[in-house]
C-alpha atoms as a PDB file:
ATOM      1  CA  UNK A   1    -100.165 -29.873  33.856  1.00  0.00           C
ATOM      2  CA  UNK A   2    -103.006 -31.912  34.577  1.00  0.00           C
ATOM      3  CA  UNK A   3    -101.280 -34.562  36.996  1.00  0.00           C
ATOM      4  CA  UNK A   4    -100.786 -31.796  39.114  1.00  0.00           C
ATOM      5  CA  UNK A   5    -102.332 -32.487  42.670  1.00  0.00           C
ATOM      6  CA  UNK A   6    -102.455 -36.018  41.705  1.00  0.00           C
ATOM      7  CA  UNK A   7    -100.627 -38.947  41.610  1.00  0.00           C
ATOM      8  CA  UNK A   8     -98.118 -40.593  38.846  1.00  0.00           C
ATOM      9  CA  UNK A   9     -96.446 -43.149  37.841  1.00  0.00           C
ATOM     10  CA  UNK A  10     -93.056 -41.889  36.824  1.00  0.00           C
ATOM     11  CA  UNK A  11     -89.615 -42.819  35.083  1.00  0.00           C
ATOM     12  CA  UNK A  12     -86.747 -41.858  36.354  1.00  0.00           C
ATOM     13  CA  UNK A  13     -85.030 -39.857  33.361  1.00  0.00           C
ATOM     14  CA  UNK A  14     -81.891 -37.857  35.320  1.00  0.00           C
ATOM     15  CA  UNK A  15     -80.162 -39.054  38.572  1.00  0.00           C
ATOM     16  CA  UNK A  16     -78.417 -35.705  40.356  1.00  0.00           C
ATOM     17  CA  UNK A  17     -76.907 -34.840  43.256  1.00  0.00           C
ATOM     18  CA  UNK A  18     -80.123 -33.225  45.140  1.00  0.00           C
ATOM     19  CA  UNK A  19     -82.500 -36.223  43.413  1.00  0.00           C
ATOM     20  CA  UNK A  20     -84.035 -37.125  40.862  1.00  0.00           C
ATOM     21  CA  UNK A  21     -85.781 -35.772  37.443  1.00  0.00           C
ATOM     22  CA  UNK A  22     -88.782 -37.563  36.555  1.00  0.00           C
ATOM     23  CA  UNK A  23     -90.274 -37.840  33.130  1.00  0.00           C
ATOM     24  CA  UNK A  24     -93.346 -35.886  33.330  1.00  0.00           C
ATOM     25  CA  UNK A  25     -95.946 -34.797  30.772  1.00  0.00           C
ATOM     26  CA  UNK A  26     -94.725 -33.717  27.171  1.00  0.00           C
ATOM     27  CA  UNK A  27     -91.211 -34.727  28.275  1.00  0.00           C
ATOM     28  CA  UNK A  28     -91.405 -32.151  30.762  1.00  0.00           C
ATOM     29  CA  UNK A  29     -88.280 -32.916  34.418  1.00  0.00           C
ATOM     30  CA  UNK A  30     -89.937 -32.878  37.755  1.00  0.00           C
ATOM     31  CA  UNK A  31     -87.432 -32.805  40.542  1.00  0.00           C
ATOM     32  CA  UNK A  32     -88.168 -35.404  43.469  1.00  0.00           C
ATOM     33  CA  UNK A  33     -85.865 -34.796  46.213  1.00  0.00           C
ATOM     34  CA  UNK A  34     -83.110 -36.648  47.945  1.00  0.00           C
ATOM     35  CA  UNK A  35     -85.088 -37.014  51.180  1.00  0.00           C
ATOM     36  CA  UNK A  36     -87.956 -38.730  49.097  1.00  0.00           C
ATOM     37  CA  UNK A  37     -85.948 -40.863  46.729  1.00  0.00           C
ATOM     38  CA  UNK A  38     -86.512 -44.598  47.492  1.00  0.00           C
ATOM     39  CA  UNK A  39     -83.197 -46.631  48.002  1.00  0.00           C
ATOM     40  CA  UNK A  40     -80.925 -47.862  45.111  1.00  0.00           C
ATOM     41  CA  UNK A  41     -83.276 -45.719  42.614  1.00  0.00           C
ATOM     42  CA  UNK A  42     -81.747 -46.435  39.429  1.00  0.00           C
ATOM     43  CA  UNK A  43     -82.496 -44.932  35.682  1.00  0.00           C
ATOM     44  CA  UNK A  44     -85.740 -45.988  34.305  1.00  0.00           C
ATOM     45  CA  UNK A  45     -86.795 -47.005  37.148  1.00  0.00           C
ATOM     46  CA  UNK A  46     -90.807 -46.329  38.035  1.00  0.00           C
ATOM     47  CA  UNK A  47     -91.496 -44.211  41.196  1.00  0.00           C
ATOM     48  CA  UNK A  48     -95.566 -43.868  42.503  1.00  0.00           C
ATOM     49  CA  UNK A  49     -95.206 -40.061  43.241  1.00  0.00           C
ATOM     50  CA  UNK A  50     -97.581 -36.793  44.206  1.00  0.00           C
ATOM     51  CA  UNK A  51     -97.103 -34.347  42.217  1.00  0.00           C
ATOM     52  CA  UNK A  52     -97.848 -30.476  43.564  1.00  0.00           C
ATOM     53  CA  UNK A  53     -96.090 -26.951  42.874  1.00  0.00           C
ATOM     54  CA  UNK A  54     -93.663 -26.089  46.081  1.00  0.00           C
ATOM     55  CA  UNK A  55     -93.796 -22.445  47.888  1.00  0.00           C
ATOM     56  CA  UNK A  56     -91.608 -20.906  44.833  1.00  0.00           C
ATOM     57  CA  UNK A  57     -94.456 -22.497  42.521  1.00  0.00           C
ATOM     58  CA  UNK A  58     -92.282 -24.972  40.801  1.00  0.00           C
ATOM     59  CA  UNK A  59     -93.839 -28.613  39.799  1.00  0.00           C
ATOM     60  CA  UNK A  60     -91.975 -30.958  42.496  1.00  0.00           C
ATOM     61  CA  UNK A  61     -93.058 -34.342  43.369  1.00  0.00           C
ATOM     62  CA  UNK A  62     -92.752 -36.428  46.757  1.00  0.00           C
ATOM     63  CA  UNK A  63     -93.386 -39.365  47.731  1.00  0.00           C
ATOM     64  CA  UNK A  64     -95.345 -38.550  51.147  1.00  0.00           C
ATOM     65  CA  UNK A  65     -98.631 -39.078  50.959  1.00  0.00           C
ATOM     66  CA  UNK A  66    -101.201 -36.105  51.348  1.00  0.00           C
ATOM     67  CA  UNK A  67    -104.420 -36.898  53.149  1.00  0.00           C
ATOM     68  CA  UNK A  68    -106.142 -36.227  50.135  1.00  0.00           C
ATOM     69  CA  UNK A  69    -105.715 -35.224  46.379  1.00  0.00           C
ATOM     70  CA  UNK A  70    -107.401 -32.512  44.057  1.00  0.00           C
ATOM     71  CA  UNK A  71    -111.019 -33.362  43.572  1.00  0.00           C
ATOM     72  CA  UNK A  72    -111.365 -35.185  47.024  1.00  0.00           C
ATOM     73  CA  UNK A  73    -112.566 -33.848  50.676  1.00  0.00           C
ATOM     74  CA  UNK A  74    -110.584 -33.677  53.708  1.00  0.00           C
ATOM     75  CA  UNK A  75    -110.986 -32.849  57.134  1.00  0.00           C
ATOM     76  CA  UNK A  76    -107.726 -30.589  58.068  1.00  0.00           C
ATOM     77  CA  UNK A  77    -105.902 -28.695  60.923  1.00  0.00           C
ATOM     78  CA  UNK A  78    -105.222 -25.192  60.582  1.00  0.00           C
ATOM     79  CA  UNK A  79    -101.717 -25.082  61.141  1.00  0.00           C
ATOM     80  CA  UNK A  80    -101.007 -21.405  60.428  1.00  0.00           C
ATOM     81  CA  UNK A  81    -103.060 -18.020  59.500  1.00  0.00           C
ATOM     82  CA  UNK A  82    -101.606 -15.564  57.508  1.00  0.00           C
ATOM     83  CA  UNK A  83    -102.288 -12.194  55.767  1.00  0.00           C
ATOM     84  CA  UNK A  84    -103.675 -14.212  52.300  1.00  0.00           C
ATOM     85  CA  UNK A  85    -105.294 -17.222  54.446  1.00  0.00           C
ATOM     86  CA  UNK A  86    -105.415 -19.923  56.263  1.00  0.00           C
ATOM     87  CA  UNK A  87    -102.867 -22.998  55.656  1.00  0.00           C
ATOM     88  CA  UNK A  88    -104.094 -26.676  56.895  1.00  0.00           C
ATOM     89  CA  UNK A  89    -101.991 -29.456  57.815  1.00  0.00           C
ATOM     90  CA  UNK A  90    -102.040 -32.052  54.517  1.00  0.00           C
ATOM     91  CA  UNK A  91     -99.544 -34.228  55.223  1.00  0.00           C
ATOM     92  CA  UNK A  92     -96.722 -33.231  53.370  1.00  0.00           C
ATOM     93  CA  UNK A  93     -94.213 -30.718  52.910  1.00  0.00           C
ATOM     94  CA  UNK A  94     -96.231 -28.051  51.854  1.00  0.00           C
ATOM     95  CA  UNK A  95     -99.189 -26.969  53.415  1.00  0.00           C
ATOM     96  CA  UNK A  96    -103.007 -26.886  52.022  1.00  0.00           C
ATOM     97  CA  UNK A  97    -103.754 -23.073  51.358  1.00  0.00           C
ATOM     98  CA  UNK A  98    -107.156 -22.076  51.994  1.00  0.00           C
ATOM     99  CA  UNK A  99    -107.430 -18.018  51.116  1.00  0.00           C
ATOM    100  CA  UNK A 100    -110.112 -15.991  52.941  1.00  0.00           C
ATOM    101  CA  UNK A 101    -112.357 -15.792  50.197  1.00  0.00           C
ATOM    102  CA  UNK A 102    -112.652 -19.925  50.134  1.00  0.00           C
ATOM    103  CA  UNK A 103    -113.817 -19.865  53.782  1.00  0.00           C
ATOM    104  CA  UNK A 104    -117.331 -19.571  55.258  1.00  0.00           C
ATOM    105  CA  UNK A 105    -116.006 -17.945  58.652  1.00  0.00           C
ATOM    106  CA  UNK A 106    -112.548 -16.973  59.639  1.00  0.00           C
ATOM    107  CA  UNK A 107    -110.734 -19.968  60.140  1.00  0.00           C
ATOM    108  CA  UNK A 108    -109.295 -20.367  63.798  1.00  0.00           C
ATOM    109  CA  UNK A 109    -105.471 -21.626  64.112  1.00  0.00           C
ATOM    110  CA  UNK A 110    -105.754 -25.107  66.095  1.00  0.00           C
ATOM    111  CA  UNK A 111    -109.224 -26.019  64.360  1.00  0.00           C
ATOM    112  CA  UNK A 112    -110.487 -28.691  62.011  1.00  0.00           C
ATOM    113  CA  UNK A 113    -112.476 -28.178  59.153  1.00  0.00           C
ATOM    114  CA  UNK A 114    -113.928 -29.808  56.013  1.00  0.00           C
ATOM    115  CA  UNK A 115    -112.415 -28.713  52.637  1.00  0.00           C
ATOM    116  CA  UNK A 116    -112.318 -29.339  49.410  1.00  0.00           C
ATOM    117  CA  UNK A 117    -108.893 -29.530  47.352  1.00  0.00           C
ATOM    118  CA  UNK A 118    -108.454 -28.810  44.297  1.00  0.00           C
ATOM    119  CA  UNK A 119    -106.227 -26.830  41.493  1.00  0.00           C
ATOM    120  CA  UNK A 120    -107.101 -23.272  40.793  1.00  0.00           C
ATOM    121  CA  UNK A 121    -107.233 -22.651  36.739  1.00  0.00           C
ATOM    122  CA  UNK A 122    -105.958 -19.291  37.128  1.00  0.00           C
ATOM    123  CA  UNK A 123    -102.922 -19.886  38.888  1.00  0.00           C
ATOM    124  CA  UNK A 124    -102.733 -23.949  38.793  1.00  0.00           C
ATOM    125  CA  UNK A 125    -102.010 -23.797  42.120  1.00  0.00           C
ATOM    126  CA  UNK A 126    -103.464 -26.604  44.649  1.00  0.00           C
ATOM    127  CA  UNK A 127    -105.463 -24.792  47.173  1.00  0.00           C
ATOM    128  CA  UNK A 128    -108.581 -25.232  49.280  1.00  0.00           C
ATOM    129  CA  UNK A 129    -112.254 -24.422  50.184  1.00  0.00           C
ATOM    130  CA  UNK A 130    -114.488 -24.534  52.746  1.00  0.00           C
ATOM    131  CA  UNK A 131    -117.797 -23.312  50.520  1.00  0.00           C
ATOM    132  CA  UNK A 132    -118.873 -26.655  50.112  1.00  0.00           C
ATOM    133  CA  UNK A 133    -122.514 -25.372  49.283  1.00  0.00           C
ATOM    134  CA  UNK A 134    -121.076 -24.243  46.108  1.00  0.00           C
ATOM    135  CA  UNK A 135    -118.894 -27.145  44.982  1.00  0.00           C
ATOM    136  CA  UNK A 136    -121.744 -29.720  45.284  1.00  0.00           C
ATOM    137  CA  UNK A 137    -124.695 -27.601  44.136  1.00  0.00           C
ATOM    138  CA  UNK A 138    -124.454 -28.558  40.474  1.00  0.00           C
ATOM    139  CA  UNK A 139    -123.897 -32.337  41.577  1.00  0.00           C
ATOM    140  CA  UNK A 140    -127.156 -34.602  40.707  1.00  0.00           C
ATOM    141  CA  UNK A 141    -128.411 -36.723  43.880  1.00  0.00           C
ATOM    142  CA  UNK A 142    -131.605 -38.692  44.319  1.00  0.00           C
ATOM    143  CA  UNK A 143    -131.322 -40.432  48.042  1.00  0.00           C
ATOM    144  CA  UNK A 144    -133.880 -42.595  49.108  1.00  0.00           C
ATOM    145  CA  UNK A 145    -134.991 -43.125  52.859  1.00  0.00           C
ATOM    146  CA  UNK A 146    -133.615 -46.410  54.364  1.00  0.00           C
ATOM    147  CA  UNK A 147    -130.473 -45.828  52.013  1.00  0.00           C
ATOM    148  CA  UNK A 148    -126.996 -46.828  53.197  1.00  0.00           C
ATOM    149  CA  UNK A 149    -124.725 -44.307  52.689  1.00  0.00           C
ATOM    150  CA  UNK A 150    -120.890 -43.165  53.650  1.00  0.00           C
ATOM    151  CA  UNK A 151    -120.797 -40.398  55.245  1.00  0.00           C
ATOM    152  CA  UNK A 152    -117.780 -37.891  56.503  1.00  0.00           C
ATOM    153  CA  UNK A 153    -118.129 -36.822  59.505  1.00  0.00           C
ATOM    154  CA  UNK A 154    -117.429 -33.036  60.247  1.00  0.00           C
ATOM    155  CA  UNK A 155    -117.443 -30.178  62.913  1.00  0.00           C
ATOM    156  CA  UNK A 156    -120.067 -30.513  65.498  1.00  0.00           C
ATOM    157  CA  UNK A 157    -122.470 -27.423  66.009  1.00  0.00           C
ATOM    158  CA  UNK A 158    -125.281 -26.959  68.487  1.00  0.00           C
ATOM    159  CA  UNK A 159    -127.371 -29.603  66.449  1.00  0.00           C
ATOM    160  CA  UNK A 160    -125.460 -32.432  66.203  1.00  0.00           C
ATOM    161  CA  UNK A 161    -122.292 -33.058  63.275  1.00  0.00           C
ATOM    162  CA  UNK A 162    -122.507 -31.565  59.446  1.00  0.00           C
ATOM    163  CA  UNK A 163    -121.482 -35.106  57.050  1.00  0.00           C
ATOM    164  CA  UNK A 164    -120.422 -34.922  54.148  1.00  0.00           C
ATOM    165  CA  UNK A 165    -122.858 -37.587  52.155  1.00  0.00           C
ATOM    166  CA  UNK A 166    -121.351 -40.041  49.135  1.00  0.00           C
ATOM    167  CA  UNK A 167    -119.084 -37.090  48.412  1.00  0.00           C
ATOM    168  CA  UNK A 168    -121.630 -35.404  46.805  1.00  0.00           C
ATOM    169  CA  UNK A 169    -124.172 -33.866  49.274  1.00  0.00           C
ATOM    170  CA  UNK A 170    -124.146 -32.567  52.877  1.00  0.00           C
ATOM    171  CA  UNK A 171    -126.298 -34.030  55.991  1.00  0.00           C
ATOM    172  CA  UNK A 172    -127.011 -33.316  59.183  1.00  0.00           C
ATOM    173  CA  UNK A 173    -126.459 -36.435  62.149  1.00  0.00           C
ATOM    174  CA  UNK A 174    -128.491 -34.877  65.215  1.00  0.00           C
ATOM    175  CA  UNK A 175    -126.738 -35.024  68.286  1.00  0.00           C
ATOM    176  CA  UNK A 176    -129.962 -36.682  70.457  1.00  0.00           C
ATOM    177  CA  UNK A 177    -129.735 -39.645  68.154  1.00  0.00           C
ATOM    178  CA  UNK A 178    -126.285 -40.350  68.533  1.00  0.00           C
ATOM    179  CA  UNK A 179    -125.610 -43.574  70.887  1.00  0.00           C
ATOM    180  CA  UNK A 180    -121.869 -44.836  69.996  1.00  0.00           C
ATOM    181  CA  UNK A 181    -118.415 -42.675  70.297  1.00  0.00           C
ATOM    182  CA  UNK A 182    -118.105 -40.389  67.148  1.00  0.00           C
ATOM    183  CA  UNK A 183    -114.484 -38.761  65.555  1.00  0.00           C
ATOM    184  CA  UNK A 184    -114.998 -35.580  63.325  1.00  0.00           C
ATOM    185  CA  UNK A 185    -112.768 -36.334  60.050  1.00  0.00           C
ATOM    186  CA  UNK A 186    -113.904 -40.587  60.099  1.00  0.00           C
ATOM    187  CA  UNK A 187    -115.588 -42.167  57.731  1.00  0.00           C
ATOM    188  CA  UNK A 188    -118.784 -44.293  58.532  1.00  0.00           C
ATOM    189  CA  UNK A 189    -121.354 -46.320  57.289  1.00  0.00           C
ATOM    190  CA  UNK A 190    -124.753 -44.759  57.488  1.00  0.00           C
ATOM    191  CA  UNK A 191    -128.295 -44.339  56.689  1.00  0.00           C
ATOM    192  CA  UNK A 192    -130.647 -41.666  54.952  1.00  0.00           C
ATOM    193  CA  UNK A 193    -133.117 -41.243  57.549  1.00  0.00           C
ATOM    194  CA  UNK A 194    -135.079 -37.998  55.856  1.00  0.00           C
ATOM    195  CA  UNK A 195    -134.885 -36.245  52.580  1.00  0.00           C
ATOM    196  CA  UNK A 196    -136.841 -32.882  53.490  1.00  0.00           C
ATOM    197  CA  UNK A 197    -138.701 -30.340  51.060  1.00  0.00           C
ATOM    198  CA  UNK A 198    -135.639 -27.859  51.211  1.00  0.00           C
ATOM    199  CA  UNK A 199    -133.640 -30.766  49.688  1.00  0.00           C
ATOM    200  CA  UNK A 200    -131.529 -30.645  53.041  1.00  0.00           C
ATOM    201  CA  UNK A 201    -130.753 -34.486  54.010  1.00  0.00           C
ATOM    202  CA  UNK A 202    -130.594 -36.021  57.962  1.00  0.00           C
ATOM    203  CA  UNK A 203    -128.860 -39.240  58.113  1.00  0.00           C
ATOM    204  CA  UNK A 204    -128.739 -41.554  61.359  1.00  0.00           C
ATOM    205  CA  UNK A 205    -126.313 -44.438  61.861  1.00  0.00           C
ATOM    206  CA  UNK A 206    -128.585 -46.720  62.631  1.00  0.00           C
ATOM    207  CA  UNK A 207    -131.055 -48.288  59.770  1.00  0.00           C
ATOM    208  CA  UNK A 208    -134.750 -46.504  59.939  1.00  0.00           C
ATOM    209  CA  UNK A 209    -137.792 -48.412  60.009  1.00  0.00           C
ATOM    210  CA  UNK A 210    -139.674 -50.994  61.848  1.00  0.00           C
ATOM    211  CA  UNK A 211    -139.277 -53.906  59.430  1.00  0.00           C
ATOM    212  CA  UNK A 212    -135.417 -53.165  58.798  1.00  0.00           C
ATOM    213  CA  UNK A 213    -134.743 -52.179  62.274  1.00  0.00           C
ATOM    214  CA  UNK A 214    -136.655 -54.301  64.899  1.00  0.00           C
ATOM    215  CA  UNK A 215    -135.954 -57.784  63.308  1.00  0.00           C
ATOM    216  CA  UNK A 216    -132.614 -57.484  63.437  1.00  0.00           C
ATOM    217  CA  UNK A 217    -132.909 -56.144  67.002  1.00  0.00           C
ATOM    218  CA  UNK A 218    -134.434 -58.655  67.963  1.00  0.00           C
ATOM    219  CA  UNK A 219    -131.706 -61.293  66.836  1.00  0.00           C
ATOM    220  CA  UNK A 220    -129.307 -59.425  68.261  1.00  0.00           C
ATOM    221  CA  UNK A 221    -131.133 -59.117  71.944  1.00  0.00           C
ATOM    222  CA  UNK A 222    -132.255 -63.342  71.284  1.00  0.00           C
ATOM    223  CA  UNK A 223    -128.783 -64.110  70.739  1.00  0.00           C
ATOM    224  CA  UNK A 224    -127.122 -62.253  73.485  1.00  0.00           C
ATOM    225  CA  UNK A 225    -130.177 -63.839  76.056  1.00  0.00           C
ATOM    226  CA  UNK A 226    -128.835 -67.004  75.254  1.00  0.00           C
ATOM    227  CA  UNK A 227    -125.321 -66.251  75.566  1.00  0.00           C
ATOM    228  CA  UNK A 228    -125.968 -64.638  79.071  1.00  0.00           C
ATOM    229  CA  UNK A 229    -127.725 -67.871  80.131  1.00  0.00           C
ATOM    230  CA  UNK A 230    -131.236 -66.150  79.575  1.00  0.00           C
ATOM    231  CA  UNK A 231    -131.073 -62.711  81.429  1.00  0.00           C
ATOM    232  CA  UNK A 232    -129.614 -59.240  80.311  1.00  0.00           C
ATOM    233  CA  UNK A 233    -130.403 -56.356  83.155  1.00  0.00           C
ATOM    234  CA  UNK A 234    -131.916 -53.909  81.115  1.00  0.00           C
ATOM    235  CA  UNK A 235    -135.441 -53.150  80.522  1.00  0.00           C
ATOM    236  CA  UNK A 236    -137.695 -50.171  78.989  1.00  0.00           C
ATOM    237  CA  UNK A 237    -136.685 -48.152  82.323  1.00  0.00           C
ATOM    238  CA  UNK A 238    -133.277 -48.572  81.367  1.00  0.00           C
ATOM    239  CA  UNK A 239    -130.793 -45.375  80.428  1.00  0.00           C
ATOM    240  CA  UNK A 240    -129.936 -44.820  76.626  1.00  0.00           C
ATOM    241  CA  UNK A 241    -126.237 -45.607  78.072  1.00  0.00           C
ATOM    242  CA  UNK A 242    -127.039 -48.313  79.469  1.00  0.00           C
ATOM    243  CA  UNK A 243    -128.484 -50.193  76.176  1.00  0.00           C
ATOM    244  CA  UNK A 244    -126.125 -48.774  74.120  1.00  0.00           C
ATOM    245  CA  UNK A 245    -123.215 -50.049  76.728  1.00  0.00           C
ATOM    246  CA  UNK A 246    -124.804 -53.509  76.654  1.00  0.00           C
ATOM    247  CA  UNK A 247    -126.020 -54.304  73.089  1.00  0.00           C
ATOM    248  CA  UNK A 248    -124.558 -51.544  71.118  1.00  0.00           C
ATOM    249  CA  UNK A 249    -128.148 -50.253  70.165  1.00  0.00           C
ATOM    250  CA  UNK A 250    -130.833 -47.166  70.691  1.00  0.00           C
ATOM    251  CA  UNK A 251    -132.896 -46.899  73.209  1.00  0.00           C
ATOM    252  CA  UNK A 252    -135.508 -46.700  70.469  1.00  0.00           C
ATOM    253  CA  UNK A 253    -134.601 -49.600  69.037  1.00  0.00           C
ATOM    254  CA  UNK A 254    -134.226 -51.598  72.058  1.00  0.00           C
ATOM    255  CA  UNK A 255    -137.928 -50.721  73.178  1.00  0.00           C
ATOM    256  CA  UNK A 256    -139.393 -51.764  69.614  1.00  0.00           C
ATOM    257  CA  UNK A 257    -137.296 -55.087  69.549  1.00  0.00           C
ATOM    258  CA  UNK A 258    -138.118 -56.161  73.299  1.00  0.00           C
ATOM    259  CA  UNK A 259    -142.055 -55.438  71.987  1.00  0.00           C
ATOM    260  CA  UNK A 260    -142.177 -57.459  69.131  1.00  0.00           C
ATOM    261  CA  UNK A 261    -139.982 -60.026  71.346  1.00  0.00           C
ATOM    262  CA  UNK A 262    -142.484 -60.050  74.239  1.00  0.00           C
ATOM    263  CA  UNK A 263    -145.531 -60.084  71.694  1.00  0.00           C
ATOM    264  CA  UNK A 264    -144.124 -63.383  70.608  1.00  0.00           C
ATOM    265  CA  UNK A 265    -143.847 -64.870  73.940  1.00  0.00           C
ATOM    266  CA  UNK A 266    -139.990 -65.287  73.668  1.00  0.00           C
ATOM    267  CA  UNK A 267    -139.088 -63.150  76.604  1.00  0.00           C
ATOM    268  CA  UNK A 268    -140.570 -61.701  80.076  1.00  0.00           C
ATOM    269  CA  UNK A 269    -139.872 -58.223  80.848  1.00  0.00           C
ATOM    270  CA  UNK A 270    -138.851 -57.576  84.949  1.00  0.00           C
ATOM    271  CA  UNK A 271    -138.005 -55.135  87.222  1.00  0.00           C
ATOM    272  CA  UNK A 272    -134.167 -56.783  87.045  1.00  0.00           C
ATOM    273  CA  UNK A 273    -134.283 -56.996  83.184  1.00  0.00           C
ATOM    274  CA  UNK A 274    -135.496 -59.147  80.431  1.00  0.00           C
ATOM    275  CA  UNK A 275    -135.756 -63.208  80.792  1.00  0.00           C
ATOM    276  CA  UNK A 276    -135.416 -65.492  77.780  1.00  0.00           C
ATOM    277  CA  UNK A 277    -138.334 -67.930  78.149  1.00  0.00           C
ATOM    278  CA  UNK A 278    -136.716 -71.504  77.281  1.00  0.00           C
END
């Protein structure tokens, strides 16, 4: 059934005692449940359902929402391990099985990871994997440097975060260039910093470059000046905190703006911070 790990629109064709039959594909029932039946459901009425098989593999729908649907990637607790796998927390009544041969390493009970859900053809069951390599490998890219991007932000290693870029490539966001408060499993706006030989892509939140990056810098430093009556108490000597606390910017970026800034004659740079010169 291809609405399987999906969702539907569906009629209501049978009213019982434990729910509801909805009209499914080639007049097939599915069975949504008391618990999930909206109030004073009548025949033909239209219910927005998911549809997925339940732990005795029969087609059941609900109308909880799963965290993510067949074809999409999720970031997911493991929520139990078991002799055939591990099962991940998905949001509704039945959990996301991901079998040991779908995972890179042993997955831990307590842990996050980033999976991929979708419905096996041989048993047209929903399940999960974490070989991400393989699902995206035959997927056609071209990024560009300076390129916004979304990105999905994964488990942290020794280097920084894997992301999960456009849903259709991985990246790498290196710790050391990482000035603002990041959540594995969020979404966020970001930027191709480097496309490498290897085809392997880093990405940074901030835009690269000195004509995208400082200008806009700048205007942001300018227009905070003036809103602190011409003095901010930060300088080149500064700590990365410390500019990132105060203008929500890199170090890096901070040092290029203030610069270009001083090269203009528009501020003074101190021992107490930068001056605005009115």
């Amino acid at each position: 059934m291809s609405i399987i790990g999906q969702y539907a629109e569906l009629k209501v064709a049978k009213i019982v005692d434990f729910g509801v039959y909805l009209e499914g594909e080639d007049e097939s029932l599915i069975l949504l449940p008391t618990r999930y039946v909206p109030l004073k459901t009548q025949l033909d009425d239209t219910i927005k359902v998911f549809i997925y098989r339940d732990s005795e593999d029969r087609i059941i729908a609900t109308t909880l929402k799963p965290f993510a649907t067949a074809g999409q990637f999720a970031y997911l607790q493991v929520k139990e391990v078991t002799n055939i796998g591990a099962f991940l927390e998905w949001g509704i009544a039945k959990d996301l099985l991901v079998p040991f041969s779908e995972q890179k390493d042993n997955m831990q009970l307590g842990y996050y990871y980033l999976v991929y859900i979708y419905v096996d053809n041989a048993t047209g069951r929903i399940v999960g994997t974490a070989k991400l390599e393989r699902v995206l490998r035959d997927k056609e890219t071209s990024y560009e440097e300076g390129q916004e991007v979304e990105i999905l932000i994964g488990r942290r290693n020794e280097m920084g975060y894997q992301v999960l870029i456009n849903d259709d490539a991985l990246g790498m966001l290196y710790k050391n260039e990482i000035f603002e408060y990041v959540l594995p499993g969020e979404k966020r706006k970001a930027f191709i910093k480097k496309v490498r030989l290897d085809d392997k892509i880093d990405v940074s939140l901030q835009r690269q470059g000195y004509r995208n990056e400082i200008p806009q810098a700048g205007e942001q430093i300018l227009k905070q000046l003036r809103e602190e009556d011409g003095f901010l108490p930060v300088n080149d000597k500064s700590t990365p905190e410390d500019i990132y606390s105060l203008l929500n910017m890199s170090k890096k970026s901070f040092k290029k703006a203030v610069g270009l800034l001083y090269k203009q004659k528009l501020i003074t740079i101190e021992d107490a911070g930068i001056y605005l010169i009115k």
